[in-house]
Every structure is written in structure tokens, then in C-alpha cells.
PDB file of N, CA and C in Angstrom:
ATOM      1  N   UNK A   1      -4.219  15.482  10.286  1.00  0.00           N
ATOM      2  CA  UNK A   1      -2.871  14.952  10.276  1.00  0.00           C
ATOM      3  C   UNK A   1      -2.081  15.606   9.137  1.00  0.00           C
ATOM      4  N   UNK A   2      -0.903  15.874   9.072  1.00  0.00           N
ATOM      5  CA  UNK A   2       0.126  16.627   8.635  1.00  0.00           C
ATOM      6  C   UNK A   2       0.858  15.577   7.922  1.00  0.00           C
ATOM      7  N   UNK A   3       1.266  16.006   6.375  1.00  0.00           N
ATOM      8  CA  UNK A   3       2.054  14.685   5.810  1.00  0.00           C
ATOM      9  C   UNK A   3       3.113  15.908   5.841  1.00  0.00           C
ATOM     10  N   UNK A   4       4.704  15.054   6.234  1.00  0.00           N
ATOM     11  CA  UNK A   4       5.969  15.705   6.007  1.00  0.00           C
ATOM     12  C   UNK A   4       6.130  15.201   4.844  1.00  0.00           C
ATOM     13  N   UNK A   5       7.319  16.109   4.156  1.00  0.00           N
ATOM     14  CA  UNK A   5       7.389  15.959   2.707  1.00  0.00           C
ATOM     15  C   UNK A   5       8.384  14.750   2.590  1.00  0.00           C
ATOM     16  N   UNK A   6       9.199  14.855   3.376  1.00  0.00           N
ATOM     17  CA  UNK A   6      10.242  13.663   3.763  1.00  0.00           C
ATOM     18  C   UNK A   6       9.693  12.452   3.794  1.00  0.00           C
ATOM     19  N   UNK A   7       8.491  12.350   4.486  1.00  0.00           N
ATOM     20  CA  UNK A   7       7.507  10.971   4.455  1.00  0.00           C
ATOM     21  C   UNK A   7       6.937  10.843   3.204  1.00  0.00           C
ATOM     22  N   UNK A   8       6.607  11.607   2.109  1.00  0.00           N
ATOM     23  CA  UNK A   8       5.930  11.387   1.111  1.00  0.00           C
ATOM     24  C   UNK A   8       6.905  10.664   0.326  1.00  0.00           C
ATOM     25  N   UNK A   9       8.048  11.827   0.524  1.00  0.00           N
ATOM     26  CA  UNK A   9       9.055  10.852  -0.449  1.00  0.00           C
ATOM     27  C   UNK A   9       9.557   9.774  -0.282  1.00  0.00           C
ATOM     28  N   UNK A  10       9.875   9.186   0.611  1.00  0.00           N
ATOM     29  CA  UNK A  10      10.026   7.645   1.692  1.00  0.00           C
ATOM     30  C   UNK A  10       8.763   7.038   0.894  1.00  0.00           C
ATOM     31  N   UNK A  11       7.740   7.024   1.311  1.00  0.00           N
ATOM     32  CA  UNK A  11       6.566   6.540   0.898  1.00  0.00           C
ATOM     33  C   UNK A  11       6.792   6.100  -0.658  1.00  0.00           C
ATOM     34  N   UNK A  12       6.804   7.634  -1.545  1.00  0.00           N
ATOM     35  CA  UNK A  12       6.936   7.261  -3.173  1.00  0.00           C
ATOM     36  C   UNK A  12       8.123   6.464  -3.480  1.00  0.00           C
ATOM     37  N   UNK A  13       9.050   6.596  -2.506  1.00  0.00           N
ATOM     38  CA  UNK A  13      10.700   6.050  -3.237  1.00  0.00           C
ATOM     39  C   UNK A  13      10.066   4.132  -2.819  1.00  0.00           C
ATOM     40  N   UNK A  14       9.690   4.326  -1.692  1.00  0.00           N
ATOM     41  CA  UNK A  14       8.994   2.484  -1.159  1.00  0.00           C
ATOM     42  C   UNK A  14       7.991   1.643  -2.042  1.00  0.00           C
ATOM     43  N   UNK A  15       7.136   2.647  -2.204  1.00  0.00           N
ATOM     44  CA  UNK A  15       6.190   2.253  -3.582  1.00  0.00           C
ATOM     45  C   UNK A  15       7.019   2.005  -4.585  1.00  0.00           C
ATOM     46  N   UNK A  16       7.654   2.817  -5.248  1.00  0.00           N
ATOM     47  CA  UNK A  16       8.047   2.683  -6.560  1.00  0.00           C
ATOM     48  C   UNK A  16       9.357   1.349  -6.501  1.00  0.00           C
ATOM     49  N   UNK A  17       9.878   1.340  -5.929  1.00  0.00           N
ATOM     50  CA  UNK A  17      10.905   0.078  -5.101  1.00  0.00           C
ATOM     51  C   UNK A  17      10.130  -1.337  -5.597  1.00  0.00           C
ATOM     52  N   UNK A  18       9.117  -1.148  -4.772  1.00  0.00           N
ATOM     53  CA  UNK A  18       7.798  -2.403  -5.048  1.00  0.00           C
ATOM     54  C   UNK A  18       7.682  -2.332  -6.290  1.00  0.00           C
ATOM     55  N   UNK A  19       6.909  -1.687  -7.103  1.00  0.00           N
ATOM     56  CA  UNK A  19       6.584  -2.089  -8.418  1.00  0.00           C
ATOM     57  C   UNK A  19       7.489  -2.363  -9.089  1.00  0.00           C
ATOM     58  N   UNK A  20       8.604  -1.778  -9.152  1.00  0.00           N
ATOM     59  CA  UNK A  20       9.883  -1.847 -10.455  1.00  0.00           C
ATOM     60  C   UNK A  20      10.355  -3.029 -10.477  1.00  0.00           C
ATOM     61  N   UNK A  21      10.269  -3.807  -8.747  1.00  0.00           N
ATOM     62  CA  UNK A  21      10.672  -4.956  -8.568  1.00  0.00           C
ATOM     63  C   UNK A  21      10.434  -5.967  -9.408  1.00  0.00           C
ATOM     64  N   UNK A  22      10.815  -6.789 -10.573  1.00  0.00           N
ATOM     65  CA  UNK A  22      10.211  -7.617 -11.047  1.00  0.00           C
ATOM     66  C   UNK A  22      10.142  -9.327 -10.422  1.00  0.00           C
ATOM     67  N   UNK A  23      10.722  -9.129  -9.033  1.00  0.00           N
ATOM     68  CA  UNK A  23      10.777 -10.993  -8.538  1.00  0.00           C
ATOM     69  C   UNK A  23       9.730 -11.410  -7.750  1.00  0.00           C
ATOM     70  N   UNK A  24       9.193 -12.139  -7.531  1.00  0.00           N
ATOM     71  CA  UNK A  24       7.987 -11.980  -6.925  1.00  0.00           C
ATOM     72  C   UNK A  24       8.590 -12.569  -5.441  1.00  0.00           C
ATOM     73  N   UNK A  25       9.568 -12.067  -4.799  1.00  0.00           N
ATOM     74  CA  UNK A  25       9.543 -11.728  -3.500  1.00  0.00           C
ATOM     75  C   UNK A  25       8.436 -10.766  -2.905  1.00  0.00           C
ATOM     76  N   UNK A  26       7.515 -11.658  -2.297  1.00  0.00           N
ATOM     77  CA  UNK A  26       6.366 -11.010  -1.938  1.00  0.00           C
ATOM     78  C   UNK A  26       6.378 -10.596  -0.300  1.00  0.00           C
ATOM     79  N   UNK A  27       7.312 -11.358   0.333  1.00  0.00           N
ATOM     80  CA  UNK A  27       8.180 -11.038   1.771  1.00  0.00           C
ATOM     81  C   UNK A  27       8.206  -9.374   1.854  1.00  0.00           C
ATOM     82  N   UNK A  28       9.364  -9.281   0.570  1.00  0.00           N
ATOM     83  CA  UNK A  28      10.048  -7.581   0.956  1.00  0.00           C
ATOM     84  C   UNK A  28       8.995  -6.965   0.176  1.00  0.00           C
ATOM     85  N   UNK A  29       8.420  -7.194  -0.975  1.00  0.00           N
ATOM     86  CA  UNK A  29       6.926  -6.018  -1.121  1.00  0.00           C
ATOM     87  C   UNK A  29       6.309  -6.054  -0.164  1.00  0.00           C
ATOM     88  N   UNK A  30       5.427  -7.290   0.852  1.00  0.00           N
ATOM     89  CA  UNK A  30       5.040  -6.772   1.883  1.00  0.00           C
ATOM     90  C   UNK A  30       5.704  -5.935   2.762  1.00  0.00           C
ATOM     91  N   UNK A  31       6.483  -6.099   3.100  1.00  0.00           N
ATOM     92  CA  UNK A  31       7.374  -5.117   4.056  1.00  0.00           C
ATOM     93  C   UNK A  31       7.538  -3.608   3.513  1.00  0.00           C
ATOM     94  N   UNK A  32       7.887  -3.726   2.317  1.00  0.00           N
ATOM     95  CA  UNK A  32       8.152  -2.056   2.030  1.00  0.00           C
ATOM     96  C   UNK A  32       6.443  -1.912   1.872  1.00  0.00           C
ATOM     97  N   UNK A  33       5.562  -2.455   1.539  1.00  0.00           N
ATOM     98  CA  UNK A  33       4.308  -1.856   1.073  1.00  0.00           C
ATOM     99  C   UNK A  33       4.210  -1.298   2.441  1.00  0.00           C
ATOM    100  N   UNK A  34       3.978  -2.108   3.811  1.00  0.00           N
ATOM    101  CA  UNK A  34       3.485  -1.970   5.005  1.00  0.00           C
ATOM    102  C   UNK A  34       4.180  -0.417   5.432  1.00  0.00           C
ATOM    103  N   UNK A  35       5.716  -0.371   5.574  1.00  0.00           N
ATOM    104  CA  UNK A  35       6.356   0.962   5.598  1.00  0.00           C
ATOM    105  C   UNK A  35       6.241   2.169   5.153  1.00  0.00           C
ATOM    106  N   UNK A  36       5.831   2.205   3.405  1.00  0.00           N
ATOM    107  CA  UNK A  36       4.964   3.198   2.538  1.00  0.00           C
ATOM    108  C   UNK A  36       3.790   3.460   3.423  1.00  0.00           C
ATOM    109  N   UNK A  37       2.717   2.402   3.826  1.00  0.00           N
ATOM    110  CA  UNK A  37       1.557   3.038   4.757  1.00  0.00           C
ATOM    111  C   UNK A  37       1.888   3.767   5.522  1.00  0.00           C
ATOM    112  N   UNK A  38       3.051   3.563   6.663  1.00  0.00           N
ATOM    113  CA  UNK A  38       3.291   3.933   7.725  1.00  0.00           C
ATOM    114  C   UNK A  38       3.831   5.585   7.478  1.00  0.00           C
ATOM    115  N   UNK A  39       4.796   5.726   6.138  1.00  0.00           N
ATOM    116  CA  UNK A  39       5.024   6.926   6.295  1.00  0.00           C
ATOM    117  C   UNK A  39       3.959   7.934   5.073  1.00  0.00           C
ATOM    118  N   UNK A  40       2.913   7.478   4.667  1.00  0.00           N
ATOM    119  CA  UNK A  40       1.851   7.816   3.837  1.00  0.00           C
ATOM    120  C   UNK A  40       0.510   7.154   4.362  1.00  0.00           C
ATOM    121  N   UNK A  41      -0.162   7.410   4.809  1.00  0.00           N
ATOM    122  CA  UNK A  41      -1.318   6.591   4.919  1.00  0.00           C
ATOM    123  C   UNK A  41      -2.413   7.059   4.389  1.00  0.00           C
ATOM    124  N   UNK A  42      -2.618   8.597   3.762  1.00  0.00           N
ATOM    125  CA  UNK A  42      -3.495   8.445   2.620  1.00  0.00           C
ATOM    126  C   UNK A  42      -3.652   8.525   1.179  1.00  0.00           C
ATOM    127  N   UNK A  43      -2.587   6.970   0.634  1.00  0.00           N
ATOM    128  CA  UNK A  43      -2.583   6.551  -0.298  1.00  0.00           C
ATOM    129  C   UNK A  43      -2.814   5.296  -0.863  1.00  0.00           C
ATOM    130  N   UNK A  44      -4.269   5.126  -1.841  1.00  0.00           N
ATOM    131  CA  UNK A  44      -4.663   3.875  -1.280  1.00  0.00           C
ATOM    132  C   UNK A  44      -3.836   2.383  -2.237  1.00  0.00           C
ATOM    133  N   UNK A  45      -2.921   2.537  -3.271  1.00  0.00           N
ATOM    134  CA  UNK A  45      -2.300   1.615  -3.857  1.00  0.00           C
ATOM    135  C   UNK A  45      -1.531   0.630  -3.640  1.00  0.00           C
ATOM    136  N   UNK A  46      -0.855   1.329  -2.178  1.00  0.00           N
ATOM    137  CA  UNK A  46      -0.253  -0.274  -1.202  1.00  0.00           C
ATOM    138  C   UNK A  46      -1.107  -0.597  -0.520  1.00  0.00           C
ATOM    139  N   UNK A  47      -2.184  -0.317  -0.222  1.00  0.00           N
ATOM    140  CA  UNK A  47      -3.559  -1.035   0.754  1.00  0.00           C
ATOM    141  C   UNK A  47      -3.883  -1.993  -0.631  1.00  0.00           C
ATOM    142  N   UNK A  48      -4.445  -1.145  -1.916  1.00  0.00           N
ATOM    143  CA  UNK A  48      -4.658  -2.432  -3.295  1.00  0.00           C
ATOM    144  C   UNK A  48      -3.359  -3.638  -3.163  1.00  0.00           C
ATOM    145  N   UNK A  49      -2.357  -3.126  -3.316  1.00  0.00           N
ATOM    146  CA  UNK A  49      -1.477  -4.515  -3.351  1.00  0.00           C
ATOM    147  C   UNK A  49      -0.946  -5.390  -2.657  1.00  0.00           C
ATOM    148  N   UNK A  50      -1.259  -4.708  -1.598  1.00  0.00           N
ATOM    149  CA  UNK A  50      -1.287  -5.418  -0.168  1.00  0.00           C
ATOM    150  C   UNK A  50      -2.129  -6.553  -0.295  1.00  0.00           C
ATOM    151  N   UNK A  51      -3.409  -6.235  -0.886  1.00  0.00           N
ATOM    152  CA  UNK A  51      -4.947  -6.578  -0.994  1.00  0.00           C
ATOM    153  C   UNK A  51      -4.287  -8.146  -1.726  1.00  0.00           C
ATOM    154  N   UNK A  52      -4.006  -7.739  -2.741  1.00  0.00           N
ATOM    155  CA  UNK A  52      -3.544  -9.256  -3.939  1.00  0.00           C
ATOM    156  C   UNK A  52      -2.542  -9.610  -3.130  1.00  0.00           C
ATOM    157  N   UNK A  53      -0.927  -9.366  -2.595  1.00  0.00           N
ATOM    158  CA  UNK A  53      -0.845 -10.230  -2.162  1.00  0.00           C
ATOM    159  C   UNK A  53      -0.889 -11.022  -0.878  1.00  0.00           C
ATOM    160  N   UNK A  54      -1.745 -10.803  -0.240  1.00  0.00           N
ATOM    161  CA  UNK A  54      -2.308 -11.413   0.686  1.00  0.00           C
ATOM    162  C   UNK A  54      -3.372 -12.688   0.377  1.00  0.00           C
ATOM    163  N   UNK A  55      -4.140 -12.179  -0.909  1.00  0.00           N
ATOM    164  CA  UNK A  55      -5.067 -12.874  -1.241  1.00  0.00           C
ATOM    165  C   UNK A  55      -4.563 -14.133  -2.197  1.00  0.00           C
ATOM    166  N   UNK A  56      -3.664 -13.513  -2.605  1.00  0.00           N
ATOM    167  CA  UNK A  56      -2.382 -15.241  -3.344  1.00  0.00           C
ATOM    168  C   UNK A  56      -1.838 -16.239  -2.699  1.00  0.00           C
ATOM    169  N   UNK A  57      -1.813 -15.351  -1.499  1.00  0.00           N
ATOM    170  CA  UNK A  57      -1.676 -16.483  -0.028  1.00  0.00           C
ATOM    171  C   UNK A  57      -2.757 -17.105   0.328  1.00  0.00           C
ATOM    172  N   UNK A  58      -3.701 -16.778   0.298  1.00  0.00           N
ATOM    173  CA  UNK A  58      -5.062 -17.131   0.888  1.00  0.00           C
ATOM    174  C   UNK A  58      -5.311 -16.703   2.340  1.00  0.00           C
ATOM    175  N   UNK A  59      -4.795 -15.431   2.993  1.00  0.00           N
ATOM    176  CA  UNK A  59      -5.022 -14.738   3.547  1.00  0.00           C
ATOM    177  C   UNK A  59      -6.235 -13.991   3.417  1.00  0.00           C
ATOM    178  N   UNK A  60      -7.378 -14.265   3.503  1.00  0.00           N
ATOM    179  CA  UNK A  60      -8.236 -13.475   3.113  1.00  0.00           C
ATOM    180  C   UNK A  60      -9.204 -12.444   3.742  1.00  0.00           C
ATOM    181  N   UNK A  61      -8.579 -12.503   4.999  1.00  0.00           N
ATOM    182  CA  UNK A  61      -9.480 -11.206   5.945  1.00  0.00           C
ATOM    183  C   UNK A  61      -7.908 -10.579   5.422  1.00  0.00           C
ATOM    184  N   UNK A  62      -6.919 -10.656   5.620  1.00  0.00           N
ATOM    185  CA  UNK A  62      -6.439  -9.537   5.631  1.00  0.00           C
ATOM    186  C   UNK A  62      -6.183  -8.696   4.467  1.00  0.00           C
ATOM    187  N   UNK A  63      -6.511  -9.857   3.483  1.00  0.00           N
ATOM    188  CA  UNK A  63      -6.849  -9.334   2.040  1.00  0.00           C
ATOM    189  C   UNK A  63      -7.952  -7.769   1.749  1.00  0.00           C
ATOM    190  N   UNK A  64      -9.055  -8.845   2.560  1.00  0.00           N
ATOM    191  CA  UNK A  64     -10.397  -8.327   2.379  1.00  0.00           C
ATOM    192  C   UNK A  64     -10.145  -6.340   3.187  1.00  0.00           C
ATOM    193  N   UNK A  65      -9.376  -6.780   4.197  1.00  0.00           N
ATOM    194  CA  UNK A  65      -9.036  -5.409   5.621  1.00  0.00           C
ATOM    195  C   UNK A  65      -8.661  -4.145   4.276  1.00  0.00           C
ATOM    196  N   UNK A  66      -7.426  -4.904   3.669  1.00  0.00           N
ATOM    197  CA  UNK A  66      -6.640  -3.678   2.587  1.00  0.00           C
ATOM    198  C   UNK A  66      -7.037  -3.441   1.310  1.00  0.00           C
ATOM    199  N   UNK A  67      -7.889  -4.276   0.817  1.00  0.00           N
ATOM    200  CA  UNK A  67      -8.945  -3.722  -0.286  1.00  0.00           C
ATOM    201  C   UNK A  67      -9.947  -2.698  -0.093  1.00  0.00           C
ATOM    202  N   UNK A  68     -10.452  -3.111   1.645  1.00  0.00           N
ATOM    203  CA  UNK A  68     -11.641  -1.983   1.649  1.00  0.00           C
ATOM    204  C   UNK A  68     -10.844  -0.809   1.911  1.00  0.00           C
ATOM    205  N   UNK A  69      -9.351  -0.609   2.627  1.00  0.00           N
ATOM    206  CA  UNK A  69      -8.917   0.527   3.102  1.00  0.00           C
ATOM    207  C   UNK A  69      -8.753   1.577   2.232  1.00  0.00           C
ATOM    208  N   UNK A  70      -8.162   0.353   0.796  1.00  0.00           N
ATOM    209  CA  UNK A  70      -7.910   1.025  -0.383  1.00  0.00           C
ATOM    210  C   UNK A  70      -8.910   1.378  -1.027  1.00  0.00           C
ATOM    211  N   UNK A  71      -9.951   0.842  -1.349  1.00  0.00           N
ATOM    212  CA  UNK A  71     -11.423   1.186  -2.062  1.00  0.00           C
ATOM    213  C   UNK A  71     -11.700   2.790  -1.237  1.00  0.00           C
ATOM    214  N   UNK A  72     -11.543   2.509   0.015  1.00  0.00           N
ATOM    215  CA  UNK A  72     -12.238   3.627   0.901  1.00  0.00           C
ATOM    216  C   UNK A  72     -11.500   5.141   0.384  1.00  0.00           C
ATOM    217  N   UNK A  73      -9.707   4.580   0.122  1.00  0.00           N
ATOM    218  CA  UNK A  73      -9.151   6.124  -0.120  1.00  0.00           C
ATOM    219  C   UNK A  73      -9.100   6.402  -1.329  1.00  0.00           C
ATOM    220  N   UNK A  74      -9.207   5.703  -2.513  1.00  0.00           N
ATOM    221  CA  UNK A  74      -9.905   5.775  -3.839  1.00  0.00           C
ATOM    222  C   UNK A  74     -10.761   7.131  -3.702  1.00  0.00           C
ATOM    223  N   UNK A  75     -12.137   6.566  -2.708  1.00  0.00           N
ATOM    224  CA  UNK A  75     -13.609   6.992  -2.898  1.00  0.00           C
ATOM    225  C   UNK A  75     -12.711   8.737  -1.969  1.00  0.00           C
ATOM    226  N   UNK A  76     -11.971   8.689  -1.348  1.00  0.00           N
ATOM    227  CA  UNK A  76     -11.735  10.090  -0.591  1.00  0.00           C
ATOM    228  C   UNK A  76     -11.154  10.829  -1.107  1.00  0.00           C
ATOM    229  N   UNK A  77     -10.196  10.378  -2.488  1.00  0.00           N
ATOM    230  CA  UNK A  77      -9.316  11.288  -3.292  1.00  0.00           C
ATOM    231  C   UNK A  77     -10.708  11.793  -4.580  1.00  0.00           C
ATOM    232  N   UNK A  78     -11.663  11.056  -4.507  1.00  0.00           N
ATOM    233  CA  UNK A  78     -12.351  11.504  -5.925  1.00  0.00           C
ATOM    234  C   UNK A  78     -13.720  12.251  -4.721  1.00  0.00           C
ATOM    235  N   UNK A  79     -13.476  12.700  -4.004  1.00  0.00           N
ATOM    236  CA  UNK A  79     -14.816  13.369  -3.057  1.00  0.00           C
ATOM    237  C   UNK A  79     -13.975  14.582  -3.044  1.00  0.00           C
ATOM    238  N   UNK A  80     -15.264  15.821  -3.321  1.00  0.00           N
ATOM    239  CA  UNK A  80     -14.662  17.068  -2.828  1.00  0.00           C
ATOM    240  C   UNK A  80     -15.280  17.496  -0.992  1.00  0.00           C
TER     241      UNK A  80
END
């Protein structure tokens, strides 16, 4: 799969959106986190924060789904 550069930056501008955010509207971080996947998907830090807040909800398979996705692309960026 082919990342466009246009999607990376969508992706980084969505991420960074999320973090800077300081309100804990966890609605629109989910939403932009979910969108960052969509136009990045191998980056695993909105699968991690996805992970927490899901798990503050007590959502916890879907917690559990985006921790391992994220653990998994962790383990693929540090593999040669």
C-alpha cells in the first residue's frame, strides 16, 4: 500500500489537532483519531489513544482491539 503525501499530512495535521486539544472532548478526538487512521494507517499513536479513550469509557474490547493494533505497529516500525 502506497501512503500519499497529502494523506500523511491530513493524518499529522488530525493527530496533532488531538493532542494540542486541551478539553477533554473525547467525541471529536475520537473522530479525528478514527480519520488520522483512515488517512495513515501505519501509525500506531491514534490506535494508543484510541486505546485510553475507549478504556475511560469502559469500552474494553474496543480498547483492548486498538492497543494491540498499536502495540503491533510499534513492534513493525522497530523490525527491520
Amino acid at each position: 500500500s502506497i501512503l500519499l503525501e497529502e494523506d500523511e499530512m491530513k493524518a499529522r495535521d488530525l493527530y496533532w489537532d488531538t493532542i494540542c486539544n486541551k478539553s477533554e472532548d473525547f467525541a471529536t478526538a475520537e473522530a479525528q483519531l478514527l480519520q488520522c487512521i483512515v488517512h495513515n494507517p501505519f501509525i500506531a499513536e491514534p490506535h494508543l489513544l484510541l486505546g485510553q479513550i475507549f478504556a475511560s469509557r469502559g469500552q474494553y474490547i474496543d480498547a483492548a482491539e486498538h492497543a494491540r493494533k498499536g502495540l503491533a505497529l510499534l513492534c513493525d516500525w522497530g523490525t527491520p
